[in-house]
Protein backbone atom coordinates (compact mmCIF):
# COMPACT_ATOMS: atom_id res chain seq x y z
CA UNK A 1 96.09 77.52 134.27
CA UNK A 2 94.07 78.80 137.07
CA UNK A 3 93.99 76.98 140.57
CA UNK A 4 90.22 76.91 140.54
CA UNK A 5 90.47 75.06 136.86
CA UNK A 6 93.24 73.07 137.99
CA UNK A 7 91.22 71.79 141.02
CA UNK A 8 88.22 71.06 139.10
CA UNK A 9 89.97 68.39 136.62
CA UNK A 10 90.66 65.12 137.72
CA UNK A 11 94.69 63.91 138.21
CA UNK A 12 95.90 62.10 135.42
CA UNK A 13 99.28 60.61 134.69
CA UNK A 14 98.95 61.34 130.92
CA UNK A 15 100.37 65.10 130.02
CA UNK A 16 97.44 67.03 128.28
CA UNK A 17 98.68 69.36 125.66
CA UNK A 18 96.68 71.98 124.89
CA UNK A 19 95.83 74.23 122.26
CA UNK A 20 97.62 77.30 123.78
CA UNK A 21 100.40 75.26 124.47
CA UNK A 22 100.42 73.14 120.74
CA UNK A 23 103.33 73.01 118.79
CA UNK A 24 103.32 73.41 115.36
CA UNK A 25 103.01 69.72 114.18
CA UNK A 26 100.71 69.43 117.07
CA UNK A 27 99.16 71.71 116.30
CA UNK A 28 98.63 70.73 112.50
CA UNK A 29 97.65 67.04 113.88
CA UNK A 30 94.88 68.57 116.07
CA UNK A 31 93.60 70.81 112.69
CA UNK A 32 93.59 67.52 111.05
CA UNK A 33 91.22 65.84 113.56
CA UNK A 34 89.04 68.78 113.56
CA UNK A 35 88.98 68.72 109.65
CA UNK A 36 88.06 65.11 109.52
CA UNK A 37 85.16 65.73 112.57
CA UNK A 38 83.82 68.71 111.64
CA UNK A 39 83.61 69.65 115.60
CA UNK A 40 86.25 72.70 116.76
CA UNK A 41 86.91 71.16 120.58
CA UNK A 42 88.88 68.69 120.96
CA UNK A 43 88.02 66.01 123.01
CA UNK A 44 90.85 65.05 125.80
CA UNK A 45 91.78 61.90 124.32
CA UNK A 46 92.98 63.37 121.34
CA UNK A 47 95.02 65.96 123.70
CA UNK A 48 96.54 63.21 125.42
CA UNK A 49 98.21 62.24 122.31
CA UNK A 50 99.41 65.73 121.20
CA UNK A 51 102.71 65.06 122.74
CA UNK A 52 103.19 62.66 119.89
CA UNK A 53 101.34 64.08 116.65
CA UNK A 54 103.27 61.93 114.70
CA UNK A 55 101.39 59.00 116.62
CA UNK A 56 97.84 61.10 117.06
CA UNK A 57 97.29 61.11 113.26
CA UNK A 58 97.61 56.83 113.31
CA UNK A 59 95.39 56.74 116.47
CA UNK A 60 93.10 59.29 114.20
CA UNK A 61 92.76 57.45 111.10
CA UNK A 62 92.79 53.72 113.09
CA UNK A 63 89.97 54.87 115.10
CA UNK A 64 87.80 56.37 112.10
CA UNK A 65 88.26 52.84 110.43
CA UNK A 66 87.41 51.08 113.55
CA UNK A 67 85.27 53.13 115.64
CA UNK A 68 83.45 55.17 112.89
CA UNK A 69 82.73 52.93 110.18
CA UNK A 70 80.02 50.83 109.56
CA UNK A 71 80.00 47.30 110.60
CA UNK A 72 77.77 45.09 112.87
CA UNK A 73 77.49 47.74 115.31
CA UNK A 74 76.47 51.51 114.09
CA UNK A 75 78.81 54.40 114.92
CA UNK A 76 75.88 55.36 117.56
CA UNK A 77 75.77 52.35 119.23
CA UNK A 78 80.21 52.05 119.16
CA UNK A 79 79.94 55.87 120.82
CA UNK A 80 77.12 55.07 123.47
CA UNK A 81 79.09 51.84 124.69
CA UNK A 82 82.38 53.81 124.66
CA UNK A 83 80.84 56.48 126.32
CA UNK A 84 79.55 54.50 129.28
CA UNK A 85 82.99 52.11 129.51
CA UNK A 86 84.79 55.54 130.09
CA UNK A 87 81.85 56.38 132.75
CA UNK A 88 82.28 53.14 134.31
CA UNK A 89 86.18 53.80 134.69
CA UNK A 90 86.05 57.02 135.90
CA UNK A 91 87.87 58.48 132.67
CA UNK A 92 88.66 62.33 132.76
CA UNK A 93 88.54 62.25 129.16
């Protein structure tokens, strides 16, 4: 990773695994989240879980039952408040 890159992202205590740096089952677990989103970036919070695919596809399927599926709130209105509670904590990802 450059310096300049490096710089720009804020410190976090949480080891971000990349795509260039995937293994293969993490690499499978971040295919899966794609295939389920339909969106070919992956958000950090899903990287912050690749050093534990086995865990990433639980947090993947618990959040699309919980964050993603219809209830009292719509998915747009569960994104926009999780959107601003990461704003209002600073959150790198």
């Amino acid at each position: 990773m450059s310096d300049d890159l490096q710089q720009a992202r804020p410190a976090t205590k949480i080891r971000i695994v990349e795509d260039a740096e995937a293994t293969a089952e993490t690499a499978a677990a971040y295919d899966y989240w794609r295939a389920g989103s339909g969106r070919k970036q992956l958000p950090g919070i899903i990287k912050c879980f690749g050093a534990r695919p086995d865990f990433l596809r639980q947090v993947i399927q618990f959040s699309n039952t919980v964050h993603f599926s219809e209830g009292h709130l719509s998915r747009r209105h569960k994104e926009m408040i999780a959107t601003y509670v990461s704003y209002l904590n600073h959150c790198p990802y």
